[in-house]
C-alpha atoms as a PDB file:
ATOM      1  CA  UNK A   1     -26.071 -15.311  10.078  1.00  0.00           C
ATOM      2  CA  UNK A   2     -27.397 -13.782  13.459  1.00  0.00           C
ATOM      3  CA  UNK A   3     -27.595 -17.168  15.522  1.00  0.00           C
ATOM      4  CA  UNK A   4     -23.000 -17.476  14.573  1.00  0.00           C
ATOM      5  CA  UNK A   5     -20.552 -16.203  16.742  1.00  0.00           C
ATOM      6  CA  UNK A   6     -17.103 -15.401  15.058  1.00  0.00           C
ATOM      7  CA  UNK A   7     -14.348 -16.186  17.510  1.00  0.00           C
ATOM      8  CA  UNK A   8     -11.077 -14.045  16.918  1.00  0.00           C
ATOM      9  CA  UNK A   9      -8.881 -15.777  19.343  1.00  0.00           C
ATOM     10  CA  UNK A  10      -5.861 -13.953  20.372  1.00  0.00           C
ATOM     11  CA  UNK A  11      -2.316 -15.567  22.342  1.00  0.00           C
ATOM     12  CA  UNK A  12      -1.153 -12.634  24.579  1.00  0.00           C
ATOM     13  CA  UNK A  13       1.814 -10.809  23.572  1.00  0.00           C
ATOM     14  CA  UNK A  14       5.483 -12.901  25.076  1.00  0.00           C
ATOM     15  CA  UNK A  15       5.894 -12.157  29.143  1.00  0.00           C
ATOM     16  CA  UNK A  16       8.069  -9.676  30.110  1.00  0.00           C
ATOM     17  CA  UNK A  17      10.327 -12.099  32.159  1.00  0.00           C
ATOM     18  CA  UNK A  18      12.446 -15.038  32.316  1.00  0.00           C
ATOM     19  CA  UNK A  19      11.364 -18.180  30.328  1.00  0.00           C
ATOM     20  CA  UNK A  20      11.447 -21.966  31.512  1.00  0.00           C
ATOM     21  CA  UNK A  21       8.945 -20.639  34.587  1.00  0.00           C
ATOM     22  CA  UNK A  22       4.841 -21.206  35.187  1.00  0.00           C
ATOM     23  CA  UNK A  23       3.779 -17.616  35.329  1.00  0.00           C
ATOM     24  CA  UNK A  24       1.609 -16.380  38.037  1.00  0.00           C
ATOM     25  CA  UNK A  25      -1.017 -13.743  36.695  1.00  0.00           C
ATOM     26  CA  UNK A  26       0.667 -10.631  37.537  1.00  0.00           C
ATOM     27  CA  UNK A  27       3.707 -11.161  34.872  1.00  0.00           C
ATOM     28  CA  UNK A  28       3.647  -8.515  32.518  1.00  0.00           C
ATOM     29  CA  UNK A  29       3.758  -8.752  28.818  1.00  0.00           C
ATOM     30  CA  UNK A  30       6.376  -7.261  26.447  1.00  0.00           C
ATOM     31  CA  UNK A  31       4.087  -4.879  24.076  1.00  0.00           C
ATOM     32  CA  UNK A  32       7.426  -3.848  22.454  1.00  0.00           C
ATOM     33  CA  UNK A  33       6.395  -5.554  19.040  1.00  0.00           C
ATOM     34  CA  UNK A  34       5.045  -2.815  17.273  1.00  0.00           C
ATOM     35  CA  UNK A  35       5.006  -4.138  13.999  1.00  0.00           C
ATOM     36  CA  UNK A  36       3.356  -7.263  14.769  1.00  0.00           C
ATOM     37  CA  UNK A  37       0.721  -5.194  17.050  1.00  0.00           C
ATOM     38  CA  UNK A  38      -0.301  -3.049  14.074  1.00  0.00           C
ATOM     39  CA  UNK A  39      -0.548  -6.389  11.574  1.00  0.00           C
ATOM     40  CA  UNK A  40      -2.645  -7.819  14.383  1.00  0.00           C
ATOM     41  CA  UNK A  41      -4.597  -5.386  15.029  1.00  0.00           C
ATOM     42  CA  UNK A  42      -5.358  -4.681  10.963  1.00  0.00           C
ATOM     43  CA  UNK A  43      -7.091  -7.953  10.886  1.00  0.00           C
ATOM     44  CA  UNK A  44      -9.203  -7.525  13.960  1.00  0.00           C
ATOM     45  CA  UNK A  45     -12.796  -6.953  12.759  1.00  0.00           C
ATOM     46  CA  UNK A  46     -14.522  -3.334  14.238  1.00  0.00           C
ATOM     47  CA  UNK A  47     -16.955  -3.085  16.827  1.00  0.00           C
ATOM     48  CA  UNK A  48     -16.170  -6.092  18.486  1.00  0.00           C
ATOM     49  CA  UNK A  49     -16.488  -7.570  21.976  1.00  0.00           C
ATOM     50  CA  UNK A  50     -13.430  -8.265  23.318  1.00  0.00           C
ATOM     51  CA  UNK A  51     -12.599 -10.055  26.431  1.00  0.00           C
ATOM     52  CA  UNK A  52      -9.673 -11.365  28.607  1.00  0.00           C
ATOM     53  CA  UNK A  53      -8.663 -13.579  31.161  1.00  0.00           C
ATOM     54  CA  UNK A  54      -7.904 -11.812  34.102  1.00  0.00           C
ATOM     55  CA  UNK A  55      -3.977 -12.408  33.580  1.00  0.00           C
ATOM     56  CA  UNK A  56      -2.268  -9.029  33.455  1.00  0.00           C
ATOM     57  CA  UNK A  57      -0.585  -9.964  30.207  1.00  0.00           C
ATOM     58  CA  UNK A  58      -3.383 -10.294  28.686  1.00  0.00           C
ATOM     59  CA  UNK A  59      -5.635  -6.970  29.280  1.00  0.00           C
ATOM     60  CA  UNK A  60      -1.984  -5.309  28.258  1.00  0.00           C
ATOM     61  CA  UNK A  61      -2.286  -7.001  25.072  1.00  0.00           C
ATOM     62  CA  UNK A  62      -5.529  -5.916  24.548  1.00  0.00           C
ATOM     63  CA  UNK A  63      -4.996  -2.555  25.618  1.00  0.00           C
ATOM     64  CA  UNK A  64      -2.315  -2.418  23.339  1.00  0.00           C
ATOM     65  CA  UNK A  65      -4.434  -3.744  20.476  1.00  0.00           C
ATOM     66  CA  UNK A  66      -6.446  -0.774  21.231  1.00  0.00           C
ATOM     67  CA  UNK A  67      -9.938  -2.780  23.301  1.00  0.00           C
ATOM     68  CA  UNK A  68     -11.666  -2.321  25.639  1.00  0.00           C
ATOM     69  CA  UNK A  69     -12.027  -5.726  27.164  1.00  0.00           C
ATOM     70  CA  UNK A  70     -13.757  -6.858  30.211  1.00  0.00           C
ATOM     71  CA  UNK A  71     -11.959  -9.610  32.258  1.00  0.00           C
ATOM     72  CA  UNK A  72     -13.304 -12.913  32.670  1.00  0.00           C
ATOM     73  CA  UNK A  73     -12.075 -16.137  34.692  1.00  0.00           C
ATOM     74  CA  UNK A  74     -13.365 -18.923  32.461  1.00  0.00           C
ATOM     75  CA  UNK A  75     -11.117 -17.687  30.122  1.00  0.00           C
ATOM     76  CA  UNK A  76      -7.909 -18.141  32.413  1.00  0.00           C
ATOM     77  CA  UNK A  77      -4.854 -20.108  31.559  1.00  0.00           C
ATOM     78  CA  UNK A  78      -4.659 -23.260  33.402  1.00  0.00           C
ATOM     79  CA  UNK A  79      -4.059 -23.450  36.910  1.00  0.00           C
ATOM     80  CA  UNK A  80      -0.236 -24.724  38.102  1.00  0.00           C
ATOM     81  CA  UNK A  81      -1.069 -24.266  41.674  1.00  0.00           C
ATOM     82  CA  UNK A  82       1.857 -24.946  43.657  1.00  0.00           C
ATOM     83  CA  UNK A  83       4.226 -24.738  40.522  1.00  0.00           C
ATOM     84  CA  UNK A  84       2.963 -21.476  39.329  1.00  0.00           C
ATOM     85  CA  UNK A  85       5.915 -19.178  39.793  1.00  0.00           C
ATOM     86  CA  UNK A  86       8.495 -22.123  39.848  1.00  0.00           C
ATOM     87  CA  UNK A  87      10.895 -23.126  36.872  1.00  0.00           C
ATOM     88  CA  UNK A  88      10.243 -26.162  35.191  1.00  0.00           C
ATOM     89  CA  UNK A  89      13.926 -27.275  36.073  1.00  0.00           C
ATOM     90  CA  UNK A  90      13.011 -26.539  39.450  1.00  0.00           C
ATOM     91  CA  UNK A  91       9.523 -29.053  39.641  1.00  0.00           C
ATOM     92  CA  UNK A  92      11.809 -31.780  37.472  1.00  0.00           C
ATOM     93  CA  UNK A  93      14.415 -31.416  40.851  1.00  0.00           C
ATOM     94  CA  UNK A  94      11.908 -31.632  43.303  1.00  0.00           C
ATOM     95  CA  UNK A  95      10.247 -34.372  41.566  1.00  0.00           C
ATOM     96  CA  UNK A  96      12.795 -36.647  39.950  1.00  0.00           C
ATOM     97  CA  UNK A  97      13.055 -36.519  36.181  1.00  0.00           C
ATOM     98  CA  UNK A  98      10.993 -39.909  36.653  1.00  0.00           C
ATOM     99  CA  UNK A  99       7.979 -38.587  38.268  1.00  0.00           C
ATOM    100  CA  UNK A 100       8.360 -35.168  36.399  1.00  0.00           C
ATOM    101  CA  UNK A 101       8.323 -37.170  33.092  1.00  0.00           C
ATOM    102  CA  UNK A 102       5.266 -39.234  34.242  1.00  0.00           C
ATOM    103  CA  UNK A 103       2.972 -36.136  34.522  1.00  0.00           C
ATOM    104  CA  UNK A 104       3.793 -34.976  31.603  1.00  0.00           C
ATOM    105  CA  UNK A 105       2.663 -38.323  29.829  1.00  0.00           C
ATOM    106  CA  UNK A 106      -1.005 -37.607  30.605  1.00  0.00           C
ATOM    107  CA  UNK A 107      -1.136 -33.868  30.450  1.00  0.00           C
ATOM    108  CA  UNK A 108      -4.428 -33.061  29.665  1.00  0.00           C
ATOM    109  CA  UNK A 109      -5.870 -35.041  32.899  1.00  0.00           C
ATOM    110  CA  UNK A 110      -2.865 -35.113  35.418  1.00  0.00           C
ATOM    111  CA  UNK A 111      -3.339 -31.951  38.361  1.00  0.00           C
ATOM    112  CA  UNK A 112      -0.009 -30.356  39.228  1.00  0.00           C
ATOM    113  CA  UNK A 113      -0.726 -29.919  43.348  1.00  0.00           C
ATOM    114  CA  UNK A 114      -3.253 -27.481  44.548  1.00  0.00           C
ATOM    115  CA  UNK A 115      -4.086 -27.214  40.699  1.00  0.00           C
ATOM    116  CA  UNK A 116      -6.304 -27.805  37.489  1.00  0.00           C
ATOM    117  CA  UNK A 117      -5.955 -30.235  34.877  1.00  0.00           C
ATOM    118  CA  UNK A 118      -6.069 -29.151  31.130  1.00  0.00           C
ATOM    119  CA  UNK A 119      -9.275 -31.267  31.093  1.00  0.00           C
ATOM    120  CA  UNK A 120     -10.474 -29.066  33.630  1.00  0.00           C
ATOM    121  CA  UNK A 121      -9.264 -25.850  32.325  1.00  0.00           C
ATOM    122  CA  UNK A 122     -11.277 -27.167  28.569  1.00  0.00           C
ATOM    123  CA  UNK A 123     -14.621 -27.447  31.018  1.00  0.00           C
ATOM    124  CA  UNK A 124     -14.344 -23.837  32.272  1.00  0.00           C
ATOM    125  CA  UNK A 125     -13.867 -22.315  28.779  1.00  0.00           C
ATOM    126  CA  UNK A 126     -16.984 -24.106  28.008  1.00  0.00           C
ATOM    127  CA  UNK A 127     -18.842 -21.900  30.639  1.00  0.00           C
ATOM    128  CA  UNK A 128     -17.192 -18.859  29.022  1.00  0.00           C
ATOM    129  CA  UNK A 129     -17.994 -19.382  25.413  1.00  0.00           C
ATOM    130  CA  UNK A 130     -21.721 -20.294  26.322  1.00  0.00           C
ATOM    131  CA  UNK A 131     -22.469 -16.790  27.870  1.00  0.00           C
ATOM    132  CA  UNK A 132     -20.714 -15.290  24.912  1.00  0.00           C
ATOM    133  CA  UNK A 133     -23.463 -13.435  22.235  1.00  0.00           C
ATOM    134  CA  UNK A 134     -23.317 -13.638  18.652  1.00  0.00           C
ATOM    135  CA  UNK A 135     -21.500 -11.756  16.559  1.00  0.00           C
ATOM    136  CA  UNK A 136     -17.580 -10.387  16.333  1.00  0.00           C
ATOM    137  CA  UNK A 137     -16.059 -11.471  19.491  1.00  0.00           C
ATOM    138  CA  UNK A 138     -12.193 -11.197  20.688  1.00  0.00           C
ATOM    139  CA  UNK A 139     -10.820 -12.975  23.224  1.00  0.00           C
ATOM    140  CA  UNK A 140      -7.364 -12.244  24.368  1.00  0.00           C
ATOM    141  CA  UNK A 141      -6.292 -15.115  25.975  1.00  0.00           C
ATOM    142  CA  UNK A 142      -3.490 -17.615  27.225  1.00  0.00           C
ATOM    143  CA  UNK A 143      -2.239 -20.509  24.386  1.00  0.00           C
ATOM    144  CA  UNK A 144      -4.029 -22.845  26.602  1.00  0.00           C
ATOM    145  CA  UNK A 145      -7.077 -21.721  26.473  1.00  0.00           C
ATOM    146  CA  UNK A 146      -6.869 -21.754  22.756  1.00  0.00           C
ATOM    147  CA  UNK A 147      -6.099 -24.863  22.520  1.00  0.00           C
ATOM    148  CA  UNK A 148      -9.142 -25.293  25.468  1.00  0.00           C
ATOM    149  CA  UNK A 149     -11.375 -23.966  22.814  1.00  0.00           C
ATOM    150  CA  UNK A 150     -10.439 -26.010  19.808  1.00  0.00           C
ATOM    151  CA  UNK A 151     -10.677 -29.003  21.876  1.00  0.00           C
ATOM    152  CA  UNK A 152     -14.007 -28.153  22.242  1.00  0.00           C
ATOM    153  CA  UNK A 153     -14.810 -26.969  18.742  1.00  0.00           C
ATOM    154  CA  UNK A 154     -13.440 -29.952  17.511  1.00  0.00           C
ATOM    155  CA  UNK A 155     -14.446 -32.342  20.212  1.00  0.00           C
ATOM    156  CA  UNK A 156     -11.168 -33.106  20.753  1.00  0.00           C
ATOM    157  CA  UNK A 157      -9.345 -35.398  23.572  1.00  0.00           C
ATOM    158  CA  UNK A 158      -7.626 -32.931  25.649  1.00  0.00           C
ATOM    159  CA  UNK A 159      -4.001 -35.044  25.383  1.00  0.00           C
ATOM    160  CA  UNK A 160      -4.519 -34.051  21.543  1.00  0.00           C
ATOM    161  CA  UNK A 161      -5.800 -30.397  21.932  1.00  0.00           C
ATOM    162  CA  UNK A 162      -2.200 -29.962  23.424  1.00  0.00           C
ATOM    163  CA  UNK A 163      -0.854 -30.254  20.413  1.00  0.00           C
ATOM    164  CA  UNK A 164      -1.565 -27.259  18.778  1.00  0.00           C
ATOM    165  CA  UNK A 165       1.243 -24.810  18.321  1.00  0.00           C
ATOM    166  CA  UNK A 166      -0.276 -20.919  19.744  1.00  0.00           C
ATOM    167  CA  UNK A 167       2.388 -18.382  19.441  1.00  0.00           C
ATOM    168  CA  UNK A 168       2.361 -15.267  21.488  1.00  0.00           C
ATOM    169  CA  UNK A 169       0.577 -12.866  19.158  1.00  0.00           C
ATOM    170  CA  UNK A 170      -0.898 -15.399  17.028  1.00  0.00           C
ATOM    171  CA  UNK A 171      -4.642 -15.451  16.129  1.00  0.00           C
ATOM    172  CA  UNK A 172      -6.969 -18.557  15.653  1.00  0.00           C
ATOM    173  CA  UNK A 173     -10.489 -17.903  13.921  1.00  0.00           C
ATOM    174  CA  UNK A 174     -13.443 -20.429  14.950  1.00  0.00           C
ATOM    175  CA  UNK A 175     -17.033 -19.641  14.596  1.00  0.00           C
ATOM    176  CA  UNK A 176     -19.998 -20.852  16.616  1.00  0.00           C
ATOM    177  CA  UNK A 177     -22.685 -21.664  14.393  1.00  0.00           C
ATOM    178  CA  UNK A 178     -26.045 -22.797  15.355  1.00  0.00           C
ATOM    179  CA  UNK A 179     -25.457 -26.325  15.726  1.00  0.00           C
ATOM    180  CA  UNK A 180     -21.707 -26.854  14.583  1.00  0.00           C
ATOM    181  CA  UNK A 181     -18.141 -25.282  14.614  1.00  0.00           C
ATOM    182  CA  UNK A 182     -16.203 -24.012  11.875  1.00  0.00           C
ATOM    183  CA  UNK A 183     -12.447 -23.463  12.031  1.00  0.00           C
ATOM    184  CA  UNK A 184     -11.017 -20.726  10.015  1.00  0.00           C
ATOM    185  CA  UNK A 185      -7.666 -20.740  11.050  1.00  0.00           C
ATOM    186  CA  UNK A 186      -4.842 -21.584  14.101  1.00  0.00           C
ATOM    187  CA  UNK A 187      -2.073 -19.987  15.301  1.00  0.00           C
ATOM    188  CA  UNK A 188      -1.671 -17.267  11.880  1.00  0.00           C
ATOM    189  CA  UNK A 189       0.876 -14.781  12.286  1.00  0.00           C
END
């Protein structure tokens, strides 16, 4: 159909640097994968848009994939604010593991400071996919905004969105129709 937009929804490839830390957008990603490039990139349907957050990791990713995709901020992995860059060992010390652990029990509406919430991150992706067109579109983006996206397509709580598994190279497959949402797939490797 014209009016449906097919959604090929792509987790960057793994950073290039040390895990247990928020990532700021200038980490790099580790396009060493070649194997699981090429299988990605087999499935990937021609002649379509493709679009990224503006995350270095992710126009890598794409430009390893072999797009051309133009950067867009509605499509940006949640904002840590003051945590972005910091270890998650690091917060939990600052905090207290009892105020560290109390975020975490309302993650999908609970800012980290000078942040977004996952709820908020979920209304932003909502701008993005509504100035997307129809047809094949790929969007090389952060797990979180996956999961942003099938919150939405599913009209999900955002507490329960978060518990979707995206793996770094994964792909999920949604499709806009004109009045409803079909999931395809989530997280295939």
């Amino acid at each position: 159909m014209v009016d449906e937009t097919h959604l090929w929804l792509i987790r960057h490839a793994p950073v290039d640097g040390p895990r247990g830390v928020i990532h700021a957008l200038d980490a790099p990603a580790d396009l060493g994968d070649a194997a699981a490039f090429a299988t990605l990139q087999a499935r990937l349907p021609l002649h379509a848009i493709a679009v990224c957050s503006p995350a270095r990791r992710t126009s890598e990713t794409a430009a390893r994939l072999g797009l051309t995709a133009t950067e867009d901020d509605a499509f940006r992995e949640q904002d840590f604010g003051e945590w972005t860059g910091r270890r998650h060992s690091e917060i939990e010390a600052e905090l207290g593991e009892a105020a560290y652990r109390a975020f975490w029990q309302s993650p999908g509406t609970n800012r980290p400071p000078g942040g977004e919430s996952f709820a908020d991150q979920i209304g932003r992706a909502r701008v993005g996919l509504a100035r997307l067109p129809a047809g094949d579109v790929v969007l090389v983006v952060h797990s979180g905004t996956v999961r942003a996206i099938l919150a939405i397509a599913l009209e999900l709580a955002p507490e329960l969105a978060l518990r979707f598994v995206i793996d770094p190279l994964s792909l999920t497959r949604i499709d806009r129709l004109e009045n409803a949402w079909r999931v395809v797939a989530v997280n295939g490797r």
